[in-house]
PDB file of N, CA and C in Angstrom:
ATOM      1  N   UNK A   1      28.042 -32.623 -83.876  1.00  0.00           N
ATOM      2  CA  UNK A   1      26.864 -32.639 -83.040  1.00  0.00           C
ATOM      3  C   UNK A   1      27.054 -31.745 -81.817  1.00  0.00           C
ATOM      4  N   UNK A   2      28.441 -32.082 -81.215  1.00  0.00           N
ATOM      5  CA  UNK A   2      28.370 -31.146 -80.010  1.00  0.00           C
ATOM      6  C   UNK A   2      28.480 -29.506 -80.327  1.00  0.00           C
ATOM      7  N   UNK A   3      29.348 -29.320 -81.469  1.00  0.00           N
ATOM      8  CA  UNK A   3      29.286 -27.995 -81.798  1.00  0.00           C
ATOM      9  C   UNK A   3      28.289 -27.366 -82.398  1.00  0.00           C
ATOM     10  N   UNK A   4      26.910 -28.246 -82.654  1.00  0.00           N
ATOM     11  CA  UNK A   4      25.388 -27.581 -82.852  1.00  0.00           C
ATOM     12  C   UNK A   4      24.818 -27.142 -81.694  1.00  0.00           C
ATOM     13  N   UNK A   5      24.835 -28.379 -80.537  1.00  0.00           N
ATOM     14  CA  UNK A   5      24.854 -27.819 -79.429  1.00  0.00           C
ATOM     15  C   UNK A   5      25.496 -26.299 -79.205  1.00  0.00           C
ATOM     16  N   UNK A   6      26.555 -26.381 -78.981  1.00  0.00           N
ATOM     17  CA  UNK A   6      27.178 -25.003 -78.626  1.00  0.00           C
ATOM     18  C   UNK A   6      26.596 -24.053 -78.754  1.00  0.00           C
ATOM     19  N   UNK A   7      26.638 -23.934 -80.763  1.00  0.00           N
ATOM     20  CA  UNK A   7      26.173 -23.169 -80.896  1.00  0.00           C
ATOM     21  C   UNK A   7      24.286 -22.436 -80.727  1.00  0.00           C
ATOM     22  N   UNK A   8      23.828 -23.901 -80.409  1.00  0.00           N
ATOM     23  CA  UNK A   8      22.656 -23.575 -79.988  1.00  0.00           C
ATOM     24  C   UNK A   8      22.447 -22.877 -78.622  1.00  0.00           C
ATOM     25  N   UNK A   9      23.350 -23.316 -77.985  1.00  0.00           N
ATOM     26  CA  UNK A   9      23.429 -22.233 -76.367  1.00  0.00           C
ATOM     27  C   UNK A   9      23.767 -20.777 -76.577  1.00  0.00           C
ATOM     28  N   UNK A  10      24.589 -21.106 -77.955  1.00  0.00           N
ATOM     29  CA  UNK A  10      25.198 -19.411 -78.293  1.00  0.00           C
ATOM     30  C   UNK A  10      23.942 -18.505 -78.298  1.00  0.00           C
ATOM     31  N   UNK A  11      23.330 -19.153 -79.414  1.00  0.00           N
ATOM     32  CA  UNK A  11      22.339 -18.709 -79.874  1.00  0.00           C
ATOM     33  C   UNK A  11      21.079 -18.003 -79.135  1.00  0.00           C
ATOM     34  N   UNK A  12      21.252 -18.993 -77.998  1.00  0.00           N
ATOM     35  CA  UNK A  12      19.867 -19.313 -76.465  1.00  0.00           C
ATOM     36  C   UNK A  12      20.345 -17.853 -76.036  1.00  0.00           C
ATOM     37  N   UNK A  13      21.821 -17.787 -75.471  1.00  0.00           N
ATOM     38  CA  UNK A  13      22.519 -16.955 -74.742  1.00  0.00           C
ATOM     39  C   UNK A  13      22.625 -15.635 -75.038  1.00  0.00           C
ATOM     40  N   UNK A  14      22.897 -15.397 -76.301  1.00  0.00           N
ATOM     41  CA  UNK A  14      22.487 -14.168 -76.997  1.00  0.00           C
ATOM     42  C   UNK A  14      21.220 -13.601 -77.337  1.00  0.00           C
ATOM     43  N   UNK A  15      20.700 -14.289 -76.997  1.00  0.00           N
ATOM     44  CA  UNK A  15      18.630 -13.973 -77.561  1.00  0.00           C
ATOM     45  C   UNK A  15      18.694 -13.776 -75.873  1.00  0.00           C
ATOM     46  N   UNK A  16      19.474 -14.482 -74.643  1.00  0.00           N
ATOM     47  CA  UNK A  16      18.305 -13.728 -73.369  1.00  0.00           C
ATOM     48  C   UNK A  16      19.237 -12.438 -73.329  1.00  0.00           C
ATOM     49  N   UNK A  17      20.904 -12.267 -73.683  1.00  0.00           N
ATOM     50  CA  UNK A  17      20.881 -11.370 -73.593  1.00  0.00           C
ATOM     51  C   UNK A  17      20.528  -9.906 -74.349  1.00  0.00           C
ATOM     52  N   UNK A  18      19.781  -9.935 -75.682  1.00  0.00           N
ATOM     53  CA  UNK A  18      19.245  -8.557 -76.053  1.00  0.00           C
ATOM     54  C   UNK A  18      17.929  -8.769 -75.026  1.00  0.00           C
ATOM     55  N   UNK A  19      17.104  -9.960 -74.590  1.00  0.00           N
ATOM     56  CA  UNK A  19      15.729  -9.910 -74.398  1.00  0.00           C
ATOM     57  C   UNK A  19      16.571  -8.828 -72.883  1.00  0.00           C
ATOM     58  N   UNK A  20      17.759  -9.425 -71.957  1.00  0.00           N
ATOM     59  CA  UNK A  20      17.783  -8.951 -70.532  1.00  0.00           C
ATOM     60  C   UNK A  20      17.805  -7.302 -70.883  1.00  0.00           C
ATOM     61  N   UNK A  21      18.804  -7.161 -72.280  1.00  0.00           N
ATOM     62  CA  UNK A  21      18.880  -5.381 -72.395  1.00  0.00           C
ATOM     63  C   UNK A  21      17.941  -4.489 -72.754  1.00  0.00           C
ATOM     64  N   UNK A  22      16.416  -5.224 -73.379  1.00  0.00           N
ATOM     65  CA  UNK A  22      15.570  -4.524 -73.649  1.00  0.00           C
ATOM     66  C   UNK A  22      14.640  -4.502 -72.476  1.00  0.00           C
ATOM     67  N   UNK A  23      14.585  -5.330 -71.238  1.00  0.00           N
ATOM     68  CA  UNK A  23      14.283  -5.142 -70.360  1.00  0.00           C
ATOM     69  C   UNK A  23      14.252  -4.378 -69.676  1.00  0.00           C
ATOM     70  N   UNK A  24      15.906  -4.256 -69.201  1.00  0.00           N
ATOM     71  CA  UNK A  24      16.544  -3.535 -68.595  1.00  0.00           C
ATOM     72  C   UNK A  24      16.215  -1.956 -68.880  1.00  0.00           C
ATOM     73  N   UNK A  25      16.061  -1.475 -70.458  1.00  0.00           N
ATOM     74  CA  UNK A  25      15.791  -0.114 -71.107  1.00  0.00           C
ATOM     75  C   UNK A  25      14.431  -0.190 -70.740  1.00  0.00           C
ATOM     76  N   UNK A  26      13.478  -1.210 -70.333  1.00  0.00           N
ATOM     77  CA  UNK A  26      11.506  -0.705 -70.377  1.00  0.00           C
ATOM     78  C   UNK A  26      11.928  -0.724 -68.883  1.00  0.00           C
ATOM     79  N   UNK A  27      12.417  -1.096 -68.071  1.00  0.00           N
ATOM     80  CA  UNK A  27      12.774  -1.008 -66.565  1.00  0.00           C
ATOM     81  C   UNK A  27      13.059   0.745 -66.174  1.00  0.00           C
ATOM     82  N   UNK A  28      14.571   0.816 -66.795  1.00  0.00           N
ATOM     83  CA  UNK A  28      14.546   2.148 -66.596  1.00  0.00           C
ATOM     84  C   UNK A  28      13.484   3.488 -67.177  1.00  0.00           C
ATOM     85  N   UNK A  29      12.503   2.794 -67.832  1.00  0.00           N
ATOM     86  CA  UNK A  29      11.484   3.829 -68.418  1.00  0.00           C
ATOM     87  C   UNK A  29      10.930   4.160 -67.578  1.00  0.00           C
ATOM     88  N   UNK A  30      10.387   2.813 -66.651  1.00  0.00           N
ATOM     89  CA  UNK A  30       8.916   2.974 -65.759  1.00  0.00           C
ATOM     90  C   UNK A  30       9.775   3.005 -64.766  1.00  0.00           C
ATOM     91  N   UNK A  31      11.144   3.283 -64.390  1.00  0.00           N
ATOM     92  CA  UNK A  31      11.187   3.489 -63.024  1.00  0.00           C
ATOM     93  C   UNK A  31      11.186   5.635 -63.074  1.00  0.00           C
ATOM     94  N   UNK A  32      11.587   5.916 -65.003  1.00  0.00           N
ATOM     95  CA  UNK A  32      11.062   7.442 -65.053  1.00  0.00           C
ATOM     96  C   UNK A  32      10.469   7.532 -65.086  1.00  0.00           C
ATOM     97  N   UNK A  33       9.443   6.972 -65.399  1.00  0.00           N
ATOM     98  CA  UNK A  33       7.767   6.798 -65.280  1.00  0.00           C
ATOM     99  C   UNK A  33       7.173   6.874 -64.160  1.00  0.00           C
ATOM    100  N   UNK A  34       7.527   5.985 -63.026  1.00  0.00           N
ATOM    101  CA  UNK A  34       7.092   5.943 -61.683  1.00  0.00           C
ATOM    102  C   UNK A  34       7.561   7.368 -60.657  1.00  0.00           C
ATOM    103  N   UNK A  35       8.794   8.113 -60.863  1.00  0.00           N
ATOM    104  CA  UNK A  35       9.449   9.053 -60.476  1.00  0.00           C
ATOM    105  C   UNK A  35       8.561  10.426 -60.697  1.00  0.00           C
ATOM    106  N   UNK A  36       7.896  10.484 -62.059  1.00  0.00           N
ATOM    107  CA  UNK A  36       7.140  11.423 -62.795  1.00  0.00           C
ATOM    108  C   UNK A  36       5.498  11.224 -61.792  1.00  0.00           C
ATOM    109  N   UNK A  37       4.924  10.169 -61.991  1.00  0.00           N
ATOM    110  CA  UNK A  37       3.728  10.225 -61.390  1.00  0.00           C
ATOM    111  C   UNK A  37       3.781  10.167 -59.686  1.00  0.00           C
ATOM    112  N   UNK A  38       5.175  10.414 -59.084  1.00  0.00           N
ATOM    113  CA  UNK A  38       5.131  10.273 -57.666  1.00  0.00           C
ATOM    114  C   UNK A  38       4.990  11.819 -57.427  1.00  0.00           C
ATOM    115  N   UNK A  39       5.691  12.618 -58.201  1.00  0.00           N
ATOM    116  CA  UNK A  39       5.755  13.870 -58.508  1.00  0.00           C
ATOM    117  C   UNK A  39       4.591  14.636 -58.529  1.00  0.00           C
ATOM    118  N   UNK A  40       4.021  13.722 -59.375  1.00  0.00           N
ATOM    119  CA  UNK A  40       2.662  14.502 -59.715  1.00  0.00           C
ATOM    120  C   UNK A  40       1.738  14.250 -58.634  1.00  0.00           C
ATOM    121  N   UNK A  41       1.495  12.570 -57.964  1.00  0.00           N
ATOM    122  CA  UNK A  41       1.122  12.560 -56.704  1.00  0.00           C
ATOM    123  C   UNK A  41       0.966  13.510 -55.622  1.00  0.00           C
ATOM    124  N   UNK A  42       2.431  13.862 -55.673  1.00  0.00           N
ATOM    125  CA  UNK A  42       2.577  14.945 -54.530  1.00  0.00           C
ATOM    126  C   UNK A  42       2.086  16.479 -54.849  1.00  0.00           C
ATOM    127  N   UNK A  43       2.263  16.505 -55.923  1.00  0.00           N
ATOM    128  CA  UNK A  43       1.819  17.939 -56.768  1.00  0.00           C
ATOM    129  C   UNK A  43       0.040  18.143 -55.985  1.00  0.00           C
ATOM    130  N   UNK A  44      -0.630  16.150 -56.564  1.00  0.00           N
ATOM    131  CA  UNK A  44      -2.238  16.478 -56.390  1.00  0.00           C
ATOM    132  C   UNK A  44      -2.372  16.310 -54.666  1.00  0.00           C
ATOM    133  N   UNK A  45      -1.679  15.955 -53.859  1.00  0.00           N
ATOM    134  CA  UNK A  45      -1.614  15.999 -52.422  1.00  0.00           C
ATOM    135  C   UNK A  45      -1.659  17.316 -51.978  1.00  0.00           C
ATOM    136  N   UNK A  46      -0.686  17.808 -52.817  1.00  0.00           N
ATOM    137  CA  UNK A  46       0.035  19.473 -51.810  1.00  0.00           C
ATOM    138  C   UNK A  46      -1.672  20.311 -52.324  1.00  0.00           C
ATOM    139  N   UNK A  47      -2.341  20.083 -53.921  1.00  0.00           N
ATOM    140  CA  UNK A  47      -2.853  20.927 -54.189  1.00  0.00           C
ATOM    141  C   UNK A  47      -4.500  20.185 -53.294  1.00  0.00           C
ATOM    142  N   UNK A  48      -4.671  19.417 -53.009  1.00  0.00           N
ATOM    143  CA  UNK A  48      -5.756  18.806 -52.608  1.00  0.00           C
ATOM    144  C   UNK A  48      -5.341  19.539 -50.892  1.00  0.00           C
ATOM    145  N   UNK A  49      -4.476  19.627 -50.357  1.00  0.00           N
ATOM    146  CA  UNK A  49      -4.860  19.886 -48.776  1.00  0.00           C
ATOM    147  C   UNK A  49      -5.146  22.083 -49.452  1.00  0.00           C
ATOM    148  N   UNK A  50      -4.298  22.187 -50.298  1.00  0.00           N
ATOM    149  CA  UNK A  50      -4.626  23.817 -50.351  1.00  0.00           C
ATOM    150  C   UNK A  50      -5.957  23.899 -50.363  1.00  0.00           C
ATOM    151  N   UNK A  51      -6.419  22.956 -51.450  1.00  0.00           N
ATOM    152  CA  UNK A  51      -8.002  23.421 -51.393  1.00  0.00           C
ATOM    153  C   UNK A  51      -8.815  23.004 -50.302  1.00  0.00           C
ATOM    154  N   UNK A  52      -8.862  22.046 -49.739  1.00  0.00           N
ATOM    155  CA  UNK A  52      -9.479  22.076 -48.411  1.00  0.00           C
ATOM    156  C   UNK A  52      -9.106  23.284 -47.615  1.00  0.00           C
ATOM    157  N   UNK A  53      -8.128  23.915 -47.726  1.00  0.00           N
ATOM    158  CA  UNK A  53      -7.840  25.484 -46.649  1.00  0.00           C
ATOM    159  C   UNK A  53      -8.351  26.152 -47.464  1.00  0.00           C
ATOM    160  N   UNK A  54      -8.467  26.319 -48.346  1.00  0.00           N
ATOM    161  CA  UNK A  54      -9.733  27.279 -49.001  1.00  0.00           C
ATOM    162  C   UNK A  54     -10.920  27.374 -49.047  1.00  0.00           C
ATOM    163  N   UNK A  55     -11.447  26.103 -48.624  1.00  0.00           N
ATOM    164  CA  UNK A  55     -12.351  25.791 -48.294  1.00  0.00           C
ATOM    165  C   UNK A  55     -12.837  26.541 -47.195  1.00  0.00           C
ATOM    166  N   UNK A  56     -12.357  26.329 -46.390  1.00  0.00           N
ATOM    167  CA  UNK A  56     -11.458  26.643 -44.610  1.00  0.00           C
ATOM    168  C   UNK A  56     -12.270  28.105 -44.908  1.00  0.00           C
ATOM    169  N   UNK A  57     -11.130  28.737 -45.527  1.00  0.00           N
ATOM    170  CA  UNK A  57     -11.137  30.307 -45.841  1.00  0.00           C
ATOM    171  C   UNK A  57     -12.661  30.455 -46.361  1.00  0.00           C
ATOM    172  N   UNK A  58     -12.880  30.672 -47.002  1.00  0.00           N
ATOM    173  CA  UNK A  58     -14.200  30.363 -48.124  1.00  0.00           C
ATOM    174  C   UNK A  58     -15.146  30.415 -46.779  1.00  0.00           C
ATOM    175  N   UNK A  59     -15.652  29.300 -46.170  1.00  0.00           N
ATOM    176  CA  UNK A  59     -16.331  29.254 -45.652  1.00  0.00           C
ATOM    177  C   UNK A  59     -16.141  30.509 -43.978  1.00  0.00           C
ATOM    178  N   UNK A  60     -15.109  30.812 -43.396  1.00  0.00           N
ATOM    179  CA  UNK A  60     -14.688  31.722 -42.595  1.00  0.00           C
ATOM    180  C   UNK A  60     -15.406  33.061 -43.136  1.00  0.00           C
ATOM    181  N   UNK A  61     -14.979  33.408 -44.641  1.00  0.00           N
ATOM    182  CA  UNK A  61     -15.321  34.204 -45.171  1.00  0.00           C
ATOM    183  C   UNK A  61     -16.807  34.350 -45.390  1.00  0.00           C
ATOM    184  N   UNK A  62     -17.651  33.872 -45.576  1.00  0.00           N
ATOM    185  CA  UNK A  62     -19.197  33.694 -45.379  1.00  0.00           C
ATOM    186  C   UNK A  62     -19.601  33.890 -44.822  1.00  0.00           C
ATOM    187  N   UNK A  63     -19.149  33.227 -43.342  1.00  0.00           N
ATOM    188  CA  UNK A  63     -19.350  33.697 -42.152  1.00  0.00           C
ATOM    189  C   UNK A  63     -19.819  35.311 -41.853  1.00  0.00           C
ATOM    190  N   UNK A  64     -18.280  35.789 -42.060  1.00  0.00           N
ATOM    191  CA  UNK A  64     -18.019  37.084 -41.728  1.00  0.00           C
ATOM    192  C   UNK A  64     -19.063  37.893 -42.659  1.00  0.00           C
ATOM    193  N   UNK A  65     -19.399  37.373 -43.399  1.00  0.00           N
ATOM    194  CA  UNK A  65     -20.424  38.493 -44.657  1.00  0.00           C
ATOM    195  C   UNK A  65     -21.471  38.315 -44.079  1.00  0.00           C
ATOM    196  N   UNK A  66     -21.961  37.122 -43.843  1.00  0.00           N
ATOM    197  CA  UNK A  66     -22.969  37.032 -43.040  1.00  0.00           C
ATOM    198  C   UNK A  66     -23.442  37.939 -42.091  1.00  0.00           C
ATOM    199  N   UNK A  67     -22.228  37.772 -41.119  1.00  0.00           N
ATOM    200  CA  UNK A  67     -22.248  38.631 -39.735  1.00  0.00           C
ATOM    201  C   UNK A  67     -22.400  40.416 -40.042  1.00  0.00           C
ATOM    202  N   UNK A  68     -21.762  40.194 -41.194  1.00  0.00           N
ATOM    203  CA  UNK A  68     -21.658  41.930 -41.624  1.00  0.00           C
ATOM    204  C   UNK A  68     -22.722  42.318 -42.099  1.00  0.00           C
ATOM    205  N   UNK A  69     -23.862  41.412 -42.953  1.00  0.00           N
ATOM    206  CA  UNK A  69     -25.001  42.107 -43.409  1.00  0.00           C
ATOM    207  C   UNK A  69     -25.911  41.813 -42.149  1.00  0.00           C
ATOM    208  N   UNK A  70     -25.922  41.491 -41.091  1.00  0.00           N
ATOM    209  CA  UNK A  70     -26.317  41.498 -39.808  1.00  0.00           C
ATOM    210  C   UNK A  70     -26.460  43.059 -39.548  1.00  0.00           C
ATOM    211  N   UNK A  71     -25.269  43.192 -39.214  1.00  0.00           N
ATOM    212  CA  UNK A  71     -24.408  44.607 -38.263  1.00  0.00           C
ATOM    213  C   UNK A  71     -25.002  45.679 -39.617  1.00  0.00           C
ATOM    214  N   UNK A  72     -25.237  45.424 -40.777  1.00  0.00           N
ATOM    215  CA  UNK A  72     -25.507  46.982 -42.068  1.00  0.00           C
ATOM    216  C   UNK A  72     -26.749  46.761 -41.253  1.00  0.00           C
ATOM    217  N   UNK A  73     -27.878  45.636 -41.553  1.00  0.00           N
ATOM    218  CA  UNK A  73     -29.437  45.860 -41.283  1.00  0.00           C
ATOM    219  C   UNK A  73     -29.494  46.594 -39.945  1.00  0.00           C
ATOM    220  N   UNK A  74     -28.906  45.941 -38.961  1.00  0.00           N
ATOM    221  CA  UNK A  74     -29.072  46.968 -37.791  1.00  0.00           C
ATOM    222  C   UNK A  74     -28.478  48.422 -37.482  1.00  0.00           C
ATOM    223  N   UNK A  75     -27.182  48.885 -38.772  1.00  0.00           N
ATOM    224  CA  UNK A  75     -26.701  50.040 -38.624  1.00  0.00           C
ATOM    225  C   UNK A  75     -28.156  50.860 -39.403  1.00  0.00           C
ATOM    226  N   UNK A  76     -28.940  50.474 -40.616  1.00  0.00           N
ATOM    227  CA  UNK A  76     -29.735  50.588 -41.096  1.00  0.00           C
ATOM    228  C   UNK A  76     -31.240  51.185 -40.083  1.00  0.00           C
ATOM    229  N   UNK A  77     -31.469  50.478 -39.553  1.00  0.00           N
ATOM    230  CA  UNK A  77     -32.427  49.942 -38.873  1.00  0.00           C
ATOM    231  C   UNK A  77     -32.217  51.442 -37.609  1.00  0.00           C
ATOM    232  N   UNK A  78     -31.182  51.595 -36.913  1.00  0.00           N
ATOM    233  CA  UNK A  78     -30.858  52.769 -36.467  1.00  0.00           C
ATOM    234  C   UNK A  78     -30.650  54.298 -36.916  1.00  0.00           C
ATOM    235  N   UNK A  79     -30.222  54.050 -38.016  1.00  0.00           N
ATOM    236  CA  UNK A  79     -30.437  55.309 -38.853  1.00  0.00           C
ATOM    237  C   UNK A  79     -31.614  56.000 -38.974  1.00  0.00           C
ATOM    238  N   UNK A  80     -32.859  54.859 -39.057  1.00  0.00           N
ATOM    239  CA  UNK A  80     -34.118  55.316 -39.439  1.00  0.00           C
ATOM    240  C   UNK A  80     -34.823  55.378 -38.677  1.00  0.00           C
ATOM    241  N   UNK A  81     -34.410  54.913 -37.459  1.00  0.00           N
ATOM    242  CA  UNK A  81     -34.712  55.327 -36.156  1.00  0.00           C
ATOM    243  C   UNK A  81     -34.088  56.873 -35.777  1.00  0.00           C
ATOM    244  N   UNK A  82     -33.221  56.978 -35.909  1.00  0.00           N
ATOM    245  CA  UNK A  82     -32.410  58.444 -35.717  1.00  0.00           C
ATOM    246  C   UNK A  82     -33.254  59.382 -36.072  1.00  0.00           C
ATOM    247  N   UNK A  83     -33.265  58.931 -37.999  1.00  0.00           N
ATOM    248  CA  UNK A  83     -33.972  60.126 -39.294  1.00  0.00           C
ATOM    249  C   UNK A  83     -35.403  60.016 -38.560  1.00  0.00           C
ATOM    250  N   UNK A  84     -36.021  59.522 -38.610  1.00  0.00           N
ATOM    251  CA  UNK A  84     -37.560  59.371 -37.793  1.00  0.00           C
ATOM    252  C   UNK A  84     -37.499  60.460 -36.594  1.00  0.00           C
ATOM    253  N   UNK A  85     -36.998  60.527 -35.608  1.00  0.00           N
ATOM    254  CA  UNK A  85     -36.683  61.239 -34.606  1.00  0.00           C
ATOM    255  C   UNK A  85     -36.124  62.508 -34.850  1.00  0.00           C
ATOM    256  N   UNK A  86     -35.588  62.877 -35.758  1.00  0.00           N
ATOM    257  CA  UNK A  86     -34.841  64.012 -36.031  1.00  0.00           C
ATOM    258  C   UNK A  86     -36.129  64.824 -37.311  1.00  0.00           C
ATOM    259  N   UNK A  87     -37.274  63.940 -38.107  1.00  0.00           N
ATOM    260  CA  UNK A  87     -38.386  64.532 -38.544  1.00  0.00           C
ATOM    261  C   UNK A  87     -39.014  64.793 -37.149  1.00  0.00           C
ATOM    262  N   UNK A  88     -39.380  63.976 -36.024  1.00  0.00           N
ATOM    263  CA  UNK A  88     -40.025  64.317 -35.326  1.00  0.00           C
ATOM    264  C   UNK A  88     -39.643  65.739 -34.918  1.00  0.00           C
ATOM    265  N   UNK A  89     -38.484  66.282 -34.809  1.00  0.00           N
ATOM    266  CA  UNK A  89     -38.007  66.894 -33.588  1.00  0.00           C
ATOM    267  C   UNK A  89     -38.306  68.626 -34.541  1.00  0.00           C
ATOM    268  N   UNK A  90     -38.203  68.082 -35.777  1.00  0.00           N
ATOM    269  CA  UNK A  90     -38.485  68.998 -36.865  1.00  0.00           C
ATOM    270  C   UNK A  90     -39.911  69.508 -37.088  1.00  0.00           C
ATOM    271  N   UNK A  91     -41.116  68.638 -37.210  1.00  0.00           N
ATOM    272  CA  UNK A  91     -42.338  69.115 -37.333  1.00  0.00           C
ATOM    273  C   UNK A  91     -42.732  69.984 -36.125  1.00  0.00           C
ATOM    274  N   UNK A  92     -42.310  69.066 -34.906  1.00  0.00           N
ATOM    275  CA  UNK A  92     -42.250  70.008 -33.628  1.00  0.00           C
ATOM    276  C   UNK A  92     -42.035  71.251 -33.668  1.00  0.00           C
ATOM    277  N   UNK A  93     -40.870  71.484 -34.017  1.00  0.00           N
ATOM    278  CA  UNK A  93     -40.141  72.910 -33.896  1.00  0.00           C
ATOM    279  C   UNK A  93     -41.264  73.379 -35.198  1.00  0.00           C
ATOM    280  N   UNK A  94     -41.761  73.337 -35.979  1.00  0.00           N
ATOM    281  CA  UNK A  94     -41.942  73.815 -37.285  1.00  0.00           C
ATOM    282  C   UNK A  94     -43.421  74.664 -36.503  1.00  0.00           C
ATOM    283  N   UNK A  95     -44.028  73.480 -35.488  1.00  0.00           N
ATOM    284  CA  UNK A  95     -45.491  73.734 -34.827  1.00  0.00           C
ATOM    285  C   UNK A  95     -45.573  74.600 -34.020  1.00  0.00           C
ATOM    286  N   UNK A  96     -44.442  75.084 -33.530  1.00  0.00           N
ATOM    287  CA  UNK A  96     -43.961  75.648 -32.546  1.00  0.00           C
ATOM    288  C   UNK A  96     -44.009  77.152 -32.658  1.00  0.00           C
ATOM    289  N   UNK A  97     -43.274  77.539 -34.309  1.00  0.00           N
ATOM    290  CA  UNK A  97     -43.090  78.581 -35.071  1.00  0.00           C
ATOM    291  C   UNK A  97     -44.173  79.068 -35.922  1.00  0.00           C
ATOM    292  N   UNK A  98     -44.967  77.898 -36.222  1.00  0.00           N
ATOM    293  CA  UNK A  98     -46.090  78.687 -37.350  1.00  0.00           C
ATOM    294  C   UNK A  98     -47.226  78.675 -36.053  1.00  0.00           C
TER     295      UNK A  98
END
């Protein structure tokens, strides 16, 4: 009787220890598991602040196009003021001669 016992503890004792070693192996999975997605965490951190500075940029950049098709219309806008003035200065002289 007592050595059914025994061996029933044997038995107990050996079943927690494969259950502790297969543990132990899904433990060390998800602690590579957890290592991998901290990784990647940081991967979507580093790439999430880049794009907000691109954003940054992006929008800086708009700006400046903005401002620049400003500065063409009025380089524009002077030209044809110039060319206008420079026909004027032409029919003149032309009235002058015939």
């Amino acid at each position: 009787m007592l050595d059914q016992k025994f061996h029933l503890l044997e038995e107990k004792i050996s079943a927690l220890l494969e259950t502790l070693k297969a543990l132990r192996g899904e433990n060390k999975s998800l602690q590579e598991e957890n290592k991998l997605l901290r990784i990647r965490a940081q991967e979507a951190d580093a790439l999430s602040k880049e794009k907000v500075e691109l954003q940054r940029r992006i929008g800086a950049l708009e700006g400046d196009l903005s401002a620049n098709t400003g500065k063409e219309q009025e380089i524009r806008e002077r030209l044809r003021t110039i060319i206008e003035k420079i026909d004027a200065i032409e029919q003149m002289s032309s009235k002058e001669q015939g």
